[in-house]
Protein backbone atom coordinates (compact mmCIF):
# COMPACT_ATOMS: atom_id res chain seq x y z
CA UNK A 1 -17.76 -12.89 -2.81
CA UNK A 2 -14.58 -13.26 -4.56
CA UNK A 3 -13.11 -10.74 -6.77
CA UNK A 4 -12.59 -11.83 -10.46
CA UNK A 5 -9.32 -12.80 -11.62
CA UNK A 6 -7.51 -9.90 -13.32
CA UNK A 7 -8.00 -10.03 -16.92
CA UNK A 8 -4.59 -8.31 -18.15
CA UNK A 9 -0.73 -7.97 -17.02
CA UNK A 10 -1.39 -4.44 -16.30
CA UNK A 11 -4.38 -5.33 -14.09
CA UNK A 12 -1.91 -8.23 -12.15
CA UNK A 13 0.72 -5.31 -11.63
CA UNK A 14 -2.34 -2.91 -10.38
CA UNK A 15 -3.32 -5.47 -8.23
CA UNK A 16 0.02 -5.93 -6.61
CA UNK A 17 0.39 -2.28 -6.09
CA UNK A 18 -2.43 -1.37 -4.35
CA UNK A 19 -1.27 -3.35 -1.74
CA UNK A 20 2.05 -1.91 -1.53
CA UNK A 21 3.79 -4.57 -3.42
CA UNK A 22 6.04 -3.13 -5.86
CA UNK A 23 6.79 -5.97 -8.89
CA UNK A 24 7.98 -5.64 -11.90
CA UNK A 25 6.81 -6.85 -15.14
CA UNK A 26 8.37 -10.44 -15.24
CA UNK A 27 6.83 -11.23 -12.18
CA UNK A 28 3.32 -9.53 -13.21
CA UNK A 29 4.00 -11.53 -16.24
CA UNK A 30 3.96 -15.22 -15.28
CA UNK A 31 1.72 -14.58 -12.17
CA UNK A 32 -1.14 -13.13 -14.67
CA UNK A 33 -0.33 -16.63 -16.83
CA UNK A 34 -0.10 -18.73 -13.59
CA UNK A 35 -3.97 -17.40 -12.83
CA UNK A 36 -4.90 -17.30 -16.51
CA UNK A 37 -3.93 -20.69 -17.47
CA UNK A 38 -4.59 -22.16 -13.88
CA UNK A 39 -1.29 -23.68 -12.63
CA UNK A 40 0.45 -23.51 -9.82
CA UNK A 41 3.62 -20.52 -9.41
CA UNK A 42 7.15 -21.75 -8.14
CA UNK A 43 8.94 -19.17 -6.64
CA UNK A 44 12.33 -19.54 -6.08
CA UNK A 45 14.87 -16.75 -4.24
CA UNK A 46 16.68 -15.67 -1.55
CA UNK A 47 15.04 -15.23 2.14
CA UNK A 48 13.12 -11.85 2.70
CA UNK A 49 13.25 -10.85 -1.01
CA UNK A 50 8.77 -11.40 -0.75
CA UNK A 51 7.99 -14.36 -2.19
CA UNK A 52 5.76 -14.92 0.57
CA UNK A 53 4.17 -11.89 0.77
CA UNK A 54 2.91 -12.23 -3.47
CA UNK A 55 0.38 -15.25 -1.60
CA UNK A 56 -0.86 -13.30 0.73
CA UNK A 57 -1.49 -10.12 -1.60
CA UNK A 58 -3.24 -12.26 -3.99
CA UNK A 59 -5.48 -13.80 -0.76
CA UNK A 60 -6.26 -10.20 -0.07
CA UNK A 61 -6.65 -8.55 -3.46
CA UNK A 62 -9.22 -11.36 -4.43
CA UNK A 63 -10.63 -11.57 -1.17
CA UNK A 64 -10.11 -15.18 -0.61
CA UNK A 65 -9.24 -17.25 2.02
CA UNK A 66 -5.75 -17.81 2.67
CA UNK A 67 -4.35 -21.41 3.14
CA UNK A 68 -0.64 -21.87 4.59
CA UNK A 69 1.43 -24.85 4.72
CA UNK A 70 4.77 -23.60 6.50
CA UNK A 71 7.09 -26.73 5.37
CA UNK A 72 9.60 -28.13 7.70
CA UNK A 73 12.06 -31.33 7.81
CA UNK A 74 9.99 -34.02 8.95
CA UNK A 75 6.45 -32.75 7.53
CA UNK A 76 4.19 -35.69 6.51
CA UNK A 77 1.28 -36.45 5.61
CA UNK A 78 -0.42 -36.61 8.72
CA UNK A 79 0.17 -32.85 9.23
CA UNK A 80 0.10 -31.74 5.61
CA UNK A 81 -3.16 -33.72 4.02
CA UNK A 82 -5.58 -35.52 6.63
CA UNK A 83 -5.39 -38.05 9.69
CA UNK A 84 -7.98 -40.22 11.25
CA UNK A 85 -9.13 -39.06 14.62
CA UNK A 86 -8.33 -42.47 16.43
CA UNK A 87 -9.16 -40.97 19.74
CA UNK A 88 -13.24 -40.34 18.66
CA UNK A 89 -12.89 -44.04 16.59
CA UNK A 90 -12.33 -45.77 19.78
CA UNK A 91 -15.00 -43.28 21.51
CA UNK A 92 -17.25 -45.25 18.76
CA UNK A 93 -15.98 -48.55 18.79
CA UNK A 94 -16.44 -48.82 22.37
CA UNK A 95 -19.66 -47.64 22.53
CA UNK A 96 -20.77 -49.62 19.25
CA UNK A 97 -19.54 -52.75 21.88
CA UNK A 98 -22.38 -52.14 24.24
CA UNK A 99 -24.91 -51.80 21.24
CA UNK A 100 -26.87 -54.43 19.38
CA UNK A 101 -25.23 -56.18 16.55
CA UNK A 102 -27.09 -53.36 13.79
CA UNK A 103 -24.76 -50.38 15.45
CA UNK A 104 -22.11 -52.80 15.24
CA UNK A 105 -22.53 -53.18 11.50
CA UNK A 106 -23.46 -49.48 10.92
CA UNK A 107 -20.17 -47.95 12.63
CA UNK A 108 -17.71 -51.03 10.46
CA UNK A 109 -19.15 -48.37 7.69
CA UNK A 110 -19.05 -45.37 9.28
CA UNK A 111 -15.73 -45.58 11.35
CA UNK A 112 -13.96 -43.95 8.24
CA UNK A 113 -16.36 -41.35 6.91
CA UNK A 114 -15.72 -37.56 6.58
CA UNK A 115 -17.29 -37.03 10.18
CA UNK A 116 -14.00 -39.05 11.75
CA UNK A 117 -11.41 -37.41 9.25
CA UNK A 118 -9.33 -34.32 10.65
CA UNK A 119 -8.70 -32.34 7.52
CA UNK A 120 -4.99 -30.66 7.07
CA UNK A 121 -4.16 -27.43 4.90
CA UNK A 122 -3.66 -29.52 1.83
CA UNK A 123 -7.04 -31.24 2.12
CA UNK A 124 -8.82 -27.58 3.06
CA UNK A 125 -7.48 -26.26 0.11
CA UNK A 126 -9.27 -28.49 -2.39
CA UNK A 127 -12.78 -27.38 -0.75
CA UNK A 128 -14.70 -24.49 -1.90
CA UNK A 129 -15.82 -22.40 1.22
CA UNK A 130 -18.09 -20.30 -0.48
CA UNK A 131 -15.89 -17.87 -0.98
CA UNK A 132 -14.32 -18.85 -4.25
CA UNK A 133 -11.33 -21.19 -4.33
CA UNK A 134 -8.76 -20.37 -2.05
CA UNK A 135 -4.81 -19.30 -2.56
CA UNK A 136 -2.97 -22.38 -1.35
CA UNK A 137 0.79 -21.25 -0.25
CA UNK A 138 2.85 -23.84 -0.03
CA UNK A 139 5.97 -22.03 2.14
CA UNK A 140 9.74 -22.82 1.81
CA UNK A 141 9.21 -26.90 -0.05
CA UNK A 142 12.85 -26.66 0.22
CA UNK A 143 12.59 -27.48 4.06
CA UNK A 144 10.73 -30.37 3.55
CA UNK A 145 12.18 -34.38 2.27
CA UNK A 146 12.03 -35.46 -1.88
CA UNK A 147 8.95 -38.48 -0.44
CA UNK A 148 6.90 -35.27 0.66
CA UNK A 149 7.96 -33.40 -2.47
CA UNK A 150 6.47 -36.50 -4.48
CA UNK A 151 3.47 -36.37 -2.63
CA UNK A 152 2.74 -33.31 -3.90
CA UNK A 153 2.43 -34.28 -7.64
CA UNK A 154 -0.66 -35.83 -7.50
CA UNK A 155 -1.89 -32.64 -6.00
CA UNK A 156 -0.35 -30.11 -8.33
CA UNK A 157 -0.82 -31.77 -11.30
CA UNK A 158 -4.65 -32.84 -10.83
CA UNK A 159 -5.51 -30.67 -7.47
CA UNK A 160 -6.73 -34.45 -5.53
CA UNK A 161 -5.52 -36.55 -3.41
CA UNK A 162 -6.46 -39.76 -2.66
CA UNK A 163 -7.15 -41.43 0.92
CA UNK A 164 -7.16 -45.21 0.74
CA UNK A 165 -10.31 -45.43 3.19
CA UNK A 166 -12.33 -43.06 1.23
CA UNK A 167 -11.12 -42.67 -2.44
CA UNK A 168 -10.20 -39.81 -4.65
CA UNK A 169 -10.98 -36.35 -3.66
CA UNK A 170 -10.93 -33.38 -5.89
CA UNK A 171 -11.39 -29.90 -5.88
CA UNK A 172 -14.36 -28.55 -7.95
CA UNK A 173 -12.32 -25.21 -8.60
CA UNK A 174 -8.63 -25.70 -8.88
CA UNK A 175 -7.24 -23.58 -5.54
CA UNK A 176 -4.33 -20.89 -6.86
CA UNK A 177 -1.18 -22.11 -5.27
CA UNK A 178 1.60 -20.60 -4.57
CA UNK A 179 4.73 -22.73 -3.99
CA UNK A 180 8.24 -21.10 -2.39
CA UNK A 181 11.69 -22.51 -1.81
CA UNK A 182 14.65 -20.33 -0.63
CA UNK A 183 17.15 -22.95 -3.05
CA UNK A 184 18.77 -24.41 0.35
CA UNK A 185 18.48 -27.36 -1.87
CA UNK A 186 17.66 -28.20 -5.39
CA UNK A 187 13.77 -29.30 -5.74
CA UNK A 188 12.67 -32.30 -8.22
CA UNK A 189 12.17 -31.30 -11.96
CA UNK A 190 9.24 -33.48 -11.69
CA UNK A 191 7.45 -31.08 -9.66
CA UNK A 192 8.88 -28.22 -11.57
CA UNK A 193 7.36 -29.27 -14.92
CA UNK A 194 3.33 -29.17 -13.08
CA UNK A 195 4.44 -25.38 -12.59
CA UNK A 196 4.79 -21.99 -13.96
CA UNK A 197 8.66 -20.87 -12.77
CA UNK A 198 10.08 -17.46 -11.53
CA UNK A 199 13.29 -16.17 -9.62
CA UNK A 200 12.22 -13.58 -7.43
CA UNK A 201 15.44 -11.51 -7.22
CA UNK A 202 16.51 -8.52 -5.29
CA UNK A 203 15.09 -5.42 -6.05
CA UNK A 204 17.61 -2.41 -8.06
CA UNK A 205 18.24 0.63 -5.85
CA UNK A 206 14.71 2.71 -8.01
CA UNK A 207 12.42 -0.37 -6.76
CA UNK A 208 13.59 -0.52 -3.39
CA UNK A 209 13.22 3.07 -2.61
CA UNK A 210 9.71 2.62 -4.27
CA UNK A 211 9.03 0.12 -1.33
CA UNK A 212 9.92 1.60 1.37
CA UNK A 213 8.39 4.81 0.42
CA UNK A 214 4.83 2.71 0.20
CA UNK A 215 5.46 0.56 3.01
CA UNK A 216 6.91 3.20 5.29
CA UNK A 217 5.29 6.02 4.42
CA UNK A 218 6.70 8.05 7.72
CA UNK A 219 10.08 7.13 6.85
CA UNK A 220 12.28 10.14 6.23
CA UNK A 221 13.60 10.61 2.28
CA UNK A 222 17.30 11.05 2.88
CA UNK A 223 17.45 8.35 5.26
CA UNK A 224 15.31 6.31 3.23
CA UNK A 225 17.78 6.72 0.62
CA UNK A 226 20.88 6.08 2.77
CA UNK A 227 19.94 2.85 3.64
CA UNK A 228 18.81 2.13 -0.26
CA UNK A 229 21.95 2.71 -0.62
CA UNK A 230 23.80 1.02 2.10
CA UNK A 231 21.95 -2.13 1.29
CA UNK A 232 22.48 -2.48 -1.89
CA UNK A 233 26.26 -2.11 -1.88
CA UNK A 234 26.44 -4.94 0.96
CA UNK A 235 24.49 -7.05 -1.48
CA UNK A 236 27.59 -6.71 -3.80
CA UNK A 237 30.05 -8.18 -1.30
CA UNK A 238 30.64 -11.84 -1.83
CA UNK A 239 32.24 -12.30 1.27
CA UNK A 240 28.83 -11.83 3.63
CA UNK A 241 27.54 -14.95 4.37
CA UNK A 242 23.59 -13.57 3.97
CA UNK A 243 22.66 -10.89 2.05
CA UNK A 244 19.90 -8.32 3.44
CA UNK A 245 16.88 -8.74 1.42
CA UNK A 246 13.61 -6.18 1.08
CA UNK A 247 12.59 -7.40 5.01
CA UNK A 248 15.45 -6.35 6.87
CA UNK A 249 15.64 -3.07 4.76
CA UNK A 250 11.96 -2.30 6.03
CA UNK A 251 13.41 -3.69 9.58
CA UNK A 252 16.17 -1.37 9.10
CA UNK A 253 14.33 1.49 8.25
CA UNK A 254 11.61 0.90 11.12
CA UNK A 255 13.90 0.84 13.73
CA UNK A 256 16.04 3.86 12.86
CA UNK A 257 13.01 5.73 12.16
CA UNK A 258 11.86 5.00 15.64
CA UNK A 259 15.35 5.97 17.10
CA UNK A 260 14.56 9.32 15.76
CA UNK A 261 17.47 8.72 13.31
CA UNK A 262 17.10 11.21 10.51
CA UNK A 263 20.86 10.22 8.75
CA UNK A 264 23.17 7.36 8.85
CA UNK A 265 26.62 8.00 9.93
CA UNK A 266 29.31 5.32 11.50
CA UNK A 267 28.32 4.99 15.18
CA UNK A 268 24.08 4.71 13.84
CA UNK A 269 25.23 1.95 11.64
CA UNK A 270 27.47 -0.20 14.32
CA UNK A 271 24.87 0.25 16.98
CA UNK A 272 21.75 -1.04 14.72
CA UNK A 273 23.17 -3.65 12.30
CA UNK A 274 21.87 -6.81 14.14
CA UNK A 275 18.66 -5.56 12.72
CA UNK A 276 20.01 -5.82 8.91
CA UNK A 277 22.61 -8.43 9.13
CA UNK A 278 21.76 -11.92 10.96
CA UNK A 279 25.22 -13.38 11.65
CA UNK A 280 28.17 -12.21 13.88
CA UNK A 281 30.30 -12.70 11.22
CA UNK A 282 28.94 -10.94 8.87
CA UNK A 283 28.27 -8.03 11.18
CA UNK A 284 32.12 -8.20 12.57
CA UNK A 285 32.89 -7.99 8.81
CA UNK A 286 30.77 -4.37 7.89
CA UNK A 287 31.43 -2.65 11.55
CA UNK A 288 33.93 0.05 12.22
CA UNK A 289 35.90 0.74 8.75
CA UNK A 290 33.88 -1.11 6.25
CA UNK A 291 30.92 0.95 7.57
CA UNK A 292 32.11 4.05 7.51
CA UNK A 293 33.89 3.70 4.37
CA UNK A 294 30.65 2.50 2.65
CA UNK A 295 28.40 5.75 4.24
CA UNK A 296 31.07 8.16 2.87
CA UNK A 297 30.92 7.12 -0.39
CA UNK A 298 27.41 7.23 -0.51
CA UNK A 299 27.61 10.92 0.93
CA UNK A 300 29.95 11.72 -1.90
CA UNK A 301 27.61 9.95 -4.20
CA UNK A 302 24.90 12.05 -3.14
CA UNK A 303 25.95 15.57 -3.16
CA UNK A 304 27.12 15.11 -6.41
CA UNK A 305 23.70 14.09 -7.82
CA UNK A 306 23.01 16.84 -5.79
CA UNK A 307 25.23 18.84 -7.39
């Protein structure tokens, strides 16, 4: 059975937290409304800052089934909604050809009913299981073309779509959807206005350490805070063609956790940072100097908080 909805901000941010997702209150905020009032969330924000993750949390929290459309150039609706399974309608027709003329009339009715239609994520979604509606995520729109993106309205504004053969089909409870876009390009106001809007933005230096010390519980406290500490000053550099968000800081910490590393120094950070950083250049622009530079003035920084 599904769990009820939370009923209160405070019980959103609860939520959240006992699954080791650390929010704050904006974002506990218009999630609680998005549930409350029933519309669809837009969350828009850089890669790996866990806009993602809030769908899956929700799927888990609630206990309800979790329904992913990972978007990519291209995606149609063939993939996204429903298709006909042509292969099986010529399975019929040719059988229906060796039949008397009353199976020839009975599968001109049949040949597109439910029992020949291969439903997609988008169609799934608008079903109840059983288990209560389910948490539609709708994964990085951005990837996908603005005739896809209009698609869509019909099924965030009235949670139906429509399928010429068959008609209208809508959901009995409204699924909770989840929409994402990393921004690599602007999406439609029109689809913006049929949902509740947040920027998911990188975490201060207090709620990152807050993560890592829930999600990597094993993680050692100085080191934790070294890289804390690291990553947010690269996050200040304008010149890095893509930040680190919250994922590669968990990456980061995994890894040198599992080297045994128990403090960052120069010749840790060169060795490791393809696990933080995802492009040469950016990596051939925080090796050698910049890195040590950076892990001495966090040193300093330290020992006089220390102090």
């Amino acid at each position: 059975m599904p769990t009820p909805l939370p009923n209160s901000i405070d019980a959103v941010h609860d939520l959240l937290k006992n699954a080791n997702y650390v929010a704050d209150r904006s974002l506990a905020t218009v999630l609680f409304l998005s549930l409350k009032m029933g519309r669809p969330l837009f969350l828009e924000g850089e890669a790996g800052v866990g806009k993602t993750e809030i769908a899956k949390v929700l799927a888990e929290q609630l206990n309800r089934p979790l329904i992913r459309l990972q978007c990519y150039e291209g995606l149609d609706v063939s993939s996204a909604v429903y298709e006909w399974n042509y292969a099986r309608q010529m399975i019929e027709i040719r059988l229906a050809e060796a039949t008397d003329t009353a199976e020839k009339d009975k599968l001109a009715n049949d040949l597109f009913s439910e029992k020949f239609l291969i439903k997609r994520p988008l169609l799934n979604a608008l079903e109840n299981t059983g288990s209560g509606a389910p948490v539609l995520l709708i994964d990085e729109l951005d990837r996908t073309d603005e005739p896809f993106e209009a698609y869509l309205l019909e099924v965030l504004s009235d949670f139906q779509v429509t399928i010429p053969e068959m008609g209208t089909i809508k959901a009995d409870e409204a699924p909770i959807v989840i929409v994402t876009s990393n921004r690599t390009r602007e999406i439609h106001d029109a689809l913006k206005r049929r949902c509740l809007y947040h920027w998911v933005d990188y975490p201060d230096a207090e709620r990152e350490k807050e993560i890592l010390a829930r999600k990597l519980p094993g993680a050692d406290a100085r080191l934790s805070e070294q890289i804390v500490a690291f990553v947010q000053k690269l996050r200040q550099d304008p010149g890095l063609f893509k930040l680190p968000g919250i994922a590669e800081s968990l990456d980061w910490t995994n890894a040198l956790t599992e080297l045994n590393v128990m403090s960052l120094d120069p010749d840790v950070i060169n060795d490791t940072l393809g696990v933080l950083l995802k492009y040469q250049d950016d990596i051939a622009r925080v090796q050698g100097s910049e890195a040590a530079s950076i892990i001495d003035q966090i040193n300093s920084e330290m020992e006089q908080k220390g102090a």
